[in-house]
Protein backbone atom coordinates (compact mmCIF):
# COMPACT_ATOMS: atom_id res chain seq x y z
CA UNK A 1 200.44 205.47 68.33
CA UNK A 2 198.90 205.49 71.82
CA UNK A 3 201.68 203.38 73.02
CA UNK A 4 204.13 206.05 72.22
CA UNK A 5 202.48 208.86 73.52
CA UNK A 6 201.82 207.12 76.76
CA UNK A 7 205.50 206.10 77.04
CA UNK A 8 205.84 210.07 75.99
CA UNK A 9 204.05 210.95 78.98
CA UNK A 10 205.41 208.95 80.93
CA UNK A 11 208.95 210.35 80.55
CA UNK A 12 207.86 213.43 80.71
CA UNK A 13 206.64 213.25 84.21
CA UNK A 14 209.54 211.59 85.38
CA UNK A 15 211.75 213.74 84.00
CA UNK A 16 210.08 217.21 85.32
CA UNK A 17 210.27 215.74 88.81
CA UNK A 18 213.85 214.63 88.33
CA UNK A 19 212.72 210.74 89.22
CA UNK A 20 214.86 208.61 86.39
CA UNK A 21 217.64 208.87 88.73
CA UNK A 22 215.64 206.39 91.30
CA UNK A 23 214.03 204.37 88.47
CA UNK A 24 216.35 201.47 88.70
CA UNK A 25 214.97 198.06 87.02
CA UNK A 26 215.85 196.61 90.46
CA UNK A 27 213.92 199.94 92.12
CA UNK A 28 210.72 199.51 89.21
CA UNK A 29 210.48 195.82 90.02
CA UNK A 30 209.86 196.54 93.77
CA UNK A 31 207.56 199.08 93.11
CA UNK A 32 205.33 196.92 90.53
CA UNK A 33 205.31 194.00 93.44
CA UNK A 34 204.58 196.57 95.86
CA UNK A 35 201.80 198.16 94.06
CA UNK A 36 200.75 194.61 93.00
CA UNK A 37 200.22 194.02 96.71
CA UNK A 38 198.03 197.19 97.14
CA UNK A 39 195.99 196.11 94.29
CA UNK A 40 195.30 192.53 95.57
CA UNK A 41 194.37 194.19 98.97
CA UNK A 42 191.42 195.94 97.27
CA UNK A 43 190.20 192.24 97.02
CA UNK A 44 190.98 190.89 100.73
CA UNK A 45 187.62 189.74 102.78
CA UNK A 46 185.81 190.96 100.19
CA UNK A 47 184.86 189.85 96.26
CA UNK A 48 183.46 193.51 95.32
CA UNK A 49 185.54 195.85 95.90
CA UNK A 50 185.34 199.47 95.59
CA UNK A 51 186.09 199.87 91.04
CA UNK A 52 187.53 203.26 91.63
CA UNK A 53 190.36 201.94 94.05
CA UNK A 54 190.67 199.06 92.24
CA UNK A 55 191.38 201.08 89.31
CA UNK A 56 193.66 203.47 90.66
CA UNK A 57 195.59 200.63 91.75
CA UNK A 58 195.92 198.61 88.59
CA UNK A 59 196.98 202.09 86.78
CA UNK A 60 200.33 202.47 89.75
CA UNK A 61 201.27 198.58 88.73
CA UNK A 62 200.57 199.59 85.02
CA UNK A 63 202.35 202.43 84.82
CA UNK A 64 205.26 201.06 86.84
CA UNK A 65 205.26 198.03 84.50
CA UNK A 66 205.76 200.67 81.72
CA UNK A 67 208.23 202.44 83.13
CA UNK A 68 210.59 199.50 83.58
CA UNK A 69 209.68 198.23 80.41
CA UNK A 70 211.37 201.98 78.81
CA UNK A 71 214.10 201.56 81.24
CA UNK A 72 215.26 197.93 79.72
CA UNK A 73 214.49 199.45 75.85
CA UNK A 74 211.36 197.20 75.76
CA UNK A 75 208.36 197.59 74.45
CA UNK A 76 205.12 196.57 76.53
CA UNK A 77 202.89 195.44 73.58
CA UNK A 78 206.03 193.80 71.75
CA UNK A 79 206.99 191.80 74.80
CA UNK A 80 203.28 190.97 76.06
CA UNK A 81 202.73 189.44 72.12
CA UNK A 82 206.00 187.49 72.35
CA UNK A 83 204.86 186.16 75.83
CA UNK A 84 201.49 185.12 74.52
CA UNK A 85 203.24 183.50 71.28
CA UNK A 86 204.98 181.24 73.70
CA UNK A 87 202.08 180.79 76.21
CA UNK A 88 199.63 179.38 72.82
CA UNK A 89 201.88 176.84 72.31
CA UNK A 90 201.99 176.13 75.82
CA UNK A 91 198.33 175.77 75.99
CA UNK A 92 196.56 174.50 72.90
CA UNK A 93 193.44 175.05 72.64
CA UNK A 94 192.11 171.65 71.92
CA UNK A 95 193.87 170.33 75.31
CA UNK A 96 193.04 173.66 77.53
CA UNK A 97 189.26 174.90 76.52
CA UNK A 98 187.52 175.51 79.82
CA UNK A 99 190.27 173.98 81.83
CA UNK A 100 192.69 175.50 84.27
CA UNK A 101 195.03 172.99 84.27
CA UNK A 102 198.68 173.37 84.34
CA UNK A 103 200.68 173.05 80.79
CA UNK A 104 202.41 170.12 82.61
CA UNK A 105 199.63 168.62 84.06
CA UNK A 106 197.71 168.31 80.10
């Protein structure tokens, strides 16, 4: 699946540069905030940014969120469907169509 062979990949270029060793969860969770940040700054004073940074961006939070997600034994799609089972009952639909209103505030 593409999923594997993107995790594949992944490991792969970690491990010909030697990098596991500084891929902590605690070290991968900084780096997807910090990356996070660099994404969101595409968007600061402006509401179109430039696609091609924004992309770049959004692929260094991806990726890093896919690396820690192989580091804890998770798998992205697995955990992002289990997330989104909870988040559904959450948010019905008949109470949330259209709205943005907080699951406590319904």
């Amino acid at each position: 699946m593409a999923d594997e062979r993107l995790r594949d990949e992944l490991r792969e270029f970690v491990a010909e540069r030697d990098w596991a060793q500084f891929h902590s969860p605690e070290n991968l969770a900084k780096s997807i905030s910090i990356e996070a940040g660099e994404l969101l700054e595409c968007f600061q004073w402006t509401s179109d940014p430039d696609a091609a940074r924004v992309r770049l961006e959004l692929a260094d939070v991806l990726t890093y969120c896919h690396l820690l997600a192989d580091r804890l034994g998770s798998d992205p799609a697995e955990i992002i469907r289990e997330k989104l089972a909870i988040t559904r009952d959450k948010y019905p639909i008949d109470q949330t169509r259209g709205r943005s209103t907080k699951y406590d505030q319904l």
